[in-house]
PDB file of N, CA and C in Angstrom:
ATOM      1  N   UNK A   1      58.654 101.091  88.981  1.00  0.00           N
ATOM      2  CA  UNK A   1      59.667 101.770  88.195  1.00  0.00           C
ATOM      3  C   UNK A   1      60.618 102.596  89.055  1.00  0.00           C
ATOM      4  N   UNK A   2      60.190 102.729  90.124  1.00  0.00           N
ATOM      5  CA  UNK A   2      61.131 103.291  91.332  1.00  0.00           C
ATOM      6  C   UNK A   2      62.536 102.798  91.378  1.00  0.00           C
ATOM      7  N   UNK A   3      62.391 101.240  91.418  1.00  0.00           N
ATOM      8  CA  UNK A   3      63.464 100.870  91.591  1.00  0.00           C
ATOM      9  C   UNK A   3      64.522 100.900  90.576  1.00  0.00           C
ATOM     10  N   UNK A   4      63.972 101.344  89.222  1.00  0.00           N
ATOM     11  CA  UNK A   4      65.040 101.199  88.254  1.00  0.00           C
ATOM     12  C   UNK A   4      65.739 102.669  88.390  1.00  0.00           C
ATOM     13  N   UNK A   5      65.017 103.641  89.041  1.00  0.00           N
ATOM     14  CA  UNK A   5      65.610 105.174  88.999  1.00  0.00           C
ATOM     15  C   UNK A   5      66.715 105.413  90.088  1.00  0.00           C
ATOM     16  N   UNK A   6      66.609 103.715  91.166  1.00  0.00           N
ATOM     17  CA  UNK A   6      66.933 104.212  92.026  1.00  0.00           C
ATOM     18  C   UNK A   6      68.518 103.164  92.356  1.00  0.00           C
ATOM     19  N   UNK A   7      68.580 102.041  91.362  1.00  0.00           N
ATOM     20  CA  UNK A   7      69.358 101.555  90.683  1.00  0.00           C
ATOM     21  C   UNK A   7      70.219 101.797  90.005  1.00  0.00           C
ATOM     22  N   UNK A   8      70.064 102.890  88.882  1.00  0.00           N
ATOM     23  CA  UNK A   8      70.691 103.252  87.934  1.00  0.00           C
ATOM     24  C   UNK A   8      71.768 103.876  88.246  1.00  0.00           C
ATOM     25  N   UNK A   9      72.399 105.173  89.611  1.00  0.00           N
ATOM     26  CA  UNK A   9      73.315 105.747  89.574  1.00  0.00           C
ATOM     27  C   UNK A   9      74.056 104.943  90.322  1.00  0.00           C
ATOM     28  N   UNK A  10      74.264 103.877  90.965  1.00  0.00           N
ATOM     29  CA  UNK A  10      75.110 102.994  91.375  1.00  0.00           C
ATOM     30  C   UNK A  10      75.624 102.239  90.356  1.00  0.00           C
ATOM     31  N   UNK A  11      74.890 101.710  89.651  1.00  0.00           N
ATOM     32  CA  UNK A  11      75.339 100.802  88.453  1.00  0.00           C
ATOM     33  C   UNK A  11      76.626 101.649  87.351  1.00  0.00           C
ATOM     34  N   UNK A  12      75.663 102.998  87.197  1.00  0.00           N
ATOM     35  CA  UNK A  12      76.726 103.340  86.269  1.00  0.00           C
ATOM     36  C   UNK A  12      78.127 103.943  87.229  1.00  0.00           C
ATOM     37  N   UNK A  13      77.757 104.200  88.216  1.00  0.00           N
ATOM     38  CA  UNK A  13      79.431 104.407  88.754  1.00  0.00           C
ATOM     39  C   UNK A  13      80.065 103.372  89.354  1.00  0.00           C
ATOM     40  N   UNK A  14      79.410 101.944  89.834  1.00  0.00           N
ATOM     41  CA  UNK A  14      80.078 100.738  89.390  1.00  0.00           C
ATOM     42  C   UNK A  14      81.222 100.734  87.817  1.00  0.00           C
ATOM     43  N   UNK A  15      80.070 100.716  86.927  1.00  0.00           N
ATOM     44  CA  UNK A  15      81.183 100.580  85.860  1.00  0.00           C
ATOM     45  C   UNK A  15      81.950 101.324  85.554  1.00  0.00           C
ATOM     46  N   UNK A  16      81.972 102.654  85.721  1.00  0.00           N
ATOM     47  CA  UNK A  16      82.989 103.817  85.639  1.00  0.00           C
ATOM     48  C   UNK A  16      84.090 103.253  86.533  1.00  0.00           C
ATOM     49  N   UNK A  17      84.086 103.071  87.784  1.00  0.00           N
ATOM     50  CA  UNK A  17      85.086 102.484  88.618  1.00  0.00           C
ATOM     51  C   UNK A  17      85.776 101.226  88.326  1.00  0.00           C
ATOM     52  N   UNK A  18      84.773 100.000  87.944  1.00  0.00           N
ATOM     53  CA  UNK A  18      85.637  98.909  87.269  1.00  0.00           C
ATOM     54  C   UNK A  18      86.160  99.582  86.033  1.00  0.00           C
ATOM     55  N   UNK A  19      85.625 100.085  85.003  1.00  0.00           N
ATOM     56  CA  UNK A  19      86.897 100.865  84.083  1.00  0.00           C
ATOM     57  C   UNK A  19      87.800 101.705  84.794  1.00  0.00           C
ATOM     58  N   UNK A  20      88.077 102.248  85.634  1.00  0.00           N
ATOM     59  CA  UNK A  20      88.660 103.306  86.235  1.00  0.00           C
ATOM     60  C   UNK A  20      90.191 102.097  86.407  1.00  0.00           C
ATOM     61  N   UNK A  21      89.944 101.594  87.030  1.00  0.00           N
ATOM     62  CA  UNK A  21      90.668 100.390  87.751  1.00  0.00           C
ATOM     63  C   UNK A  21      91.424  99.449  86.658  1.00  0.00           C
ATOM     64  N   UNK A  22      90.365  99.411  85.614  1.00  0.00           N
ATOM     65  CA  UNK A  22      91.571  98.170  84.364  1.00  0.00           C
ATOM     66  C   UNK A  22      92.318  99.341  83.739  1.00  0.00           C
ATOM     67  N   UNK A  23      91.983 100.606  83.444  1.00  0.00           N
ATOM     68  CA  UNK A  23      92.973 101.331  82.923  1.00  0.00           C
ATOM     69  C   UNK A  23      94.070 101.310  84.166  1.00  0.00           C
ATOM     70  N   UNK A  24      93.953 101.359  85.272  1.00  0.00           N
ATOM     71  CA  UNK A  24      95.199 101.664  85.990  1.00  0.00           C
ATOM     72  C   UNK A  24      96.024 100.532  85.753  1.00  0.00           C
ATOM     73  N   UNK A  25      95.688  99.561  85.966  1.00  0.00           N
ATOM     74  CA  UNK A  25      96.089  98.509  86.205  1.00  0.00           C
ATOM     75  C   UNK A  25      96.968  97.766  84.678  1.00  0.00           C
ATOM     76  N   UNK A  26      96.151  98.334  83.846  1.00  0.00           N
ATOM     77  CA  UNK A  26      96.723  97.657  81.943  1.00  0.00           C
ATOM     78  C   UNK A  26      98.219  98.874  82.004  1.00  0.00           C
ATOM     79  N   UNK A  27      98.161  99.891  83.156  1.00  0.00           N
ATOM     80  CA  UNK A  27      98.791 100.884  82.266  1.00  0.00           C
ATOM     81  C   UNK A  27      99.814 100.743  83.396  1.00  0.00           C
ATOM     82  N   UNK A  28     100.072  99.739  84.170  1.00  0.00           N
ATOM     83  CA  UNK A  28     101.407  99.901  85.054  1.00  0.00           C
ATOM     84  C   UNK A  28     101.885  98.920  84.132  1.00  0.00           C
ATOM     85  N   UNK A  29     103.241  99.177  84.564  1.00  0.00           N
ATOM     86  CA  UNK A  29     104.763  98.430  83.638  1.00  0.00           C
ATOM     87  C   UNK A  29     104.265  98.398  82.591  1.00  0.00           C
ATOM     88  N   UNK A  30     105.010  97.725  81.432  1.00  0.00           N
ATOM     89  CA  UNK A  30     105.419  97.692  80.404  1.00  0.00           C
ATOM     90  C   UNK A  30     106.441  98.684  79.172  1.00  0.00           C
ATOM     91  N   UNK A  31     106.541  99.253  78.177  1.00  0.00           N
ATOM     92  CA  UNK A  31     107.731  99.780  77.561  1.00  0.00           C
ATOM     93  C   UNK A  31     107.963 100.985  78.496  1.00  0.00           C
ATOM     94  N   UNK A  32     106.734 101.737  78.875  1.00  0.00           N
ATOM     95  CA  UNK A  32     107.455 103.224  79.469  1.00  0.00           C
ATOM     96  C   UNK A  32     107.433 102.736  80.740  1.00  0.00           C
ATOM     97  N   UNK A  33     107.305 102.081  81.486  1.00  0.00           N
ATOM     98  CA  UNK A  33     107.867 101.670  82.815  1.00  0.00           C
ATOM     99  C   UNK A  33     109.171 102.210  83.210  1.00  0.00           C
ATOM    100  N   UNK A  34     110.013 102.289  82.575  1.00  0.00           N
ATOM    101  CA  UNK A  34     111.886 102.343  83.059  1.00  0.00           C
ATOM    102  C   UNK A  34     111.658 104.106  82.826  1.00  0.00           C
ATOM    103  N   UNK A  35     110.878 104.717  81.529  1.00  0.00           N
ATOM    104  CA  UNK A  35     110.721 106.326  81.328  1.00  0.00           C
ATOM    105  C   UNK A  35     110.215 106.646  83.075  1.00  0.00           C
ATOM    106  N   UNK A  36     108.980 106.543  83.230  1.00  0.00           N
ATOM    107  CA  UNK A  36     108.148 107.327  83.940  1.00  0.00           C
ATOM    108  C   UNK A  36     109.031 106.934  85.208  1.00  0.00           C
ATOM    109  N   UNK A  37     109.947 105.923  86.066  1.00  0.00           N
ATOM    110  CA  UNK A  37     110.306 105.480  87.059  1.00  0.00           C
ATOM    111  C   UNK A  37     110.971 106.791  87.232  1.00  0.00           C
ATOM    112  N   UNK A  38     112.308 107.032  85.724  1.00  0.00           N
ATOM    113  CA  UNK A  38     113.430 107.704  85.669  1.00  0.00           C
ATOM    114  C   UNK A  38     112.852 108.782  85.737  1.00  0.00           C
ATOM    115  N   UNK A  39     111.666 109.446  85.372  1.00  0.00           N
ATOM    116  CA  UNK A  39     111.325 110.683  85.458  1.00  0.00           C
ATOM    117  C   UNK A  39     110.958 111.095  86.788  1.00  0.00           C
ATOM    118  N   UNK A  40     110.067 110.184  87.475  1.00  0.00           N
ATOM    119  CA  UNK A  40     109.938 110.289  88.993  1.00  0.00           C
ATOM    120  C   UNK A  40     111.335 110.201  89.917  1.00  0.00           C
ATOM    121  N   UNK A  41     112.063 109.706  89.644  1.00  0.00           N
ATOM    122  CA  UNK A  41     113.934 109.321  90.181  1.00  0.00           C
ATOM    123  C   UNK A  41     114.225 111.054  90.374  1.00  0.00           C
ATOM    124  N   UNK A  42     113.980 111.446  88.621  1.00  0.00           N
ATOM    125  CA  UNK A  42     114.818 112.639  88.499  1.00  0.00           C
ATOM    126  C   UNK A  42     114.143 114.023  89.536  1.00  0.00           C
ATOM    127  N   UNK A  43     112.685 113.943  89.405  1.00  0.00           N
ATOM    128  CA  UNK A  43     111.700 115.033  90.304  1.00  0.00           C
ATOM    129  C   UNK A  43     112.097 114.981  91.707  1.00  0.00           C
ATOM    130  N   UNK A  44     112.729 113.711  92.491  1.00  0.00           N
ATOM    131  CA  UNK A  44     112.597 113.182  93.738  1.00  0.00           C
ATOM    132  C   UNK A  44     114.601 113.873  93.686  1.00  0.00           C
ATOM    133  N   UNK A  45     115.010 113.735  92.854  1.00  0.00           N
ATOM    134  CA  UNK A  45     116.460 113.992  93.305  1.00  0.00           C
ATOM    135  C   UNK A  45     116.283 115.705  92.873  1.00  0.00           C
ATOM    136  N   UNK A  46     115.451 116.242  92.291  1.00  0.00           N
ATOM    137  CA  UNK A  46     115.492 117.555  91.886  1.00  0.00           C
ATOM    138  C   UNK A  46     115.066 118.160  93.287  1.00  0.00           C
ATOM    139  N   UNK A  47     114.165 117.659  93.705  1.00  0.00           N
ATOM    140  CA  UNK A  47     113.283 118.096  94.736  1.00  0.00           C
ATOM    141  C   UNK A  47     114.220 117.849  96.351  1.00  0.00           C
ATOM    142  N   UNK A  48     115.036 116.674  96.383  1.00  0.00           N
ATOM    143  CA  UNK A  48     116.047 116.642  97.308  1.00  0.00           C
ATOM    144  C   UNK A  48     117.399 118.056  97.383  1.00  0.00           C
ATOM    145  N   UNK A  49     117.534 117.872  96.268  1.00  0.00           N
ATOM    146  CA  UNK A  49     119.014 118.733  95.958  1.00  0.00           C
ATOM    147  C   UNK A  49     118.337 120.420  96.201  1.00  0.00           C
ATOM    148  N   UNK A  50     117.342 120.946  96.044  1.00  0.00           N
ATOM    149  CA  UNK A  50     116.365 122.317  96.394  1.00  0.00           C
ATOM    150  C   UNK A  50     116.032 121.852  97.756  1.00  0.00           C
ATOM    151  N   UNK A  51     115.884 121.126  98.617  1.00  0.00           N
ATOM    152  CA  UNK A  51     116.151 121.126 100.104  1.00  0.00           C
ATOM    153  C   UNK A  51     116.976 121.316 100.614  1.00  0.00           C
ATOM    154  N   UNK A  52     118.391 120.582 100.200  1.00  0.00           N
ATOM    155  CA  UNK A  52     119.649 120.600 100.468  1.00  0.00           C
ATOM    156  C   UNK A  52     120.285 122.067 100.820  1.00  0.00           C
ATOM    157  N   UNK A  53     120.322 122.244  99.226  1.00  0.00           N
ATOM    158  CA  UNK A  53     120.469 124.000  98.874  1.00  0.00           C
ATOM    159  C   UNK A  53     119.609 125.018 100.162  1.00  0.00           C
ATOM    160  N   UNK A  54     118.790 124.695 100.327  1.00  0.00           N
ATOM    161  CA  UNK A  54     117.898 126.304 100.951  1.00  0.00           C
ATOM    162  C   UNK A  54     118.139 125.955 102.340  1.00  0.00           C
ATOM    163  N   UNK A  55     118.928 124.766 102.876  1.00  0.00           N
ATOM    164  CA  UNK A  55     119.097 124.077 104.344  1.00  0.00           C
ATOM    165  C   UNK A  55     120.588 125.128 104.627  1.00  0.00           C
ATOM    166  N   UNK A  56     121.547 124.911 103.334  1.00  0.00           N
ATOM    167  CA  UNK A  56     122.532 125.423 103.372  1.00  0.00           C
ATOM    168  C   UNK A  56     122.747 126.800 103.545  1.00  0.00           C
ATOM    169  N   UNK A  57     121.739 127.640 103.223  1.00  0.00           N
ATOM    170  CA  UNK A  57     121.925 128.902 102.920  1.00  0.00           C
ATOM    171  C   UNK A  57     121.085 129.734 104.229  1.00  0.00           C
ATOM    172  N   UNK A  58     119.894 128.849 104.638  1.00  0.00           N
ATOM    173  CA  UNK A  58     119.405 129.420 105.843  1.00  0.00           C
ATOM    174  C   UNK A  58     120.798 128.983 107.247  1.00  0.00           C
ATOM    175  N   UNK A  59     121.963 128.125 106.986  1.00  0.00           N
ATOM    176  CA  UNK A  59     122.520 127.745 108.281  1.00  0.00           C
ATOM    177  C   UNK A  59     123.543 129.084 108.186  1.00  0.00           C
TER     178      UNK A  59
END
């Protein structure tokens, strides 16, 4: 019976990880694909333009 105690916590974080993995995977692209891109677009140009700015003001 050893071996089933000693079995068991691999198995279940096997399957936690293969679920871990089809949610990532079911949940790239589709309808909010073009949302979440544009929202990351907008953080990356927010986050550029607050570099810009504090480059300007320390010269």
């Amino acid at each position: 019976m050893d071996y089933v105690s000693a079995l068991v916590p691999p198995v279940v974080m096997a399957v936690f990880f293969i679920g871990v993995i089809r949610v990532i995977v079911k949940t790239q692209g589709g309808a909010n694909k073009a949302k979440e891109d544009a929202v990351v677009d907008a953080a990356l140009a927010r986050a550029e333009g607050a570099r810009q700015a504090s480059a300007k003001t320390d010269a």
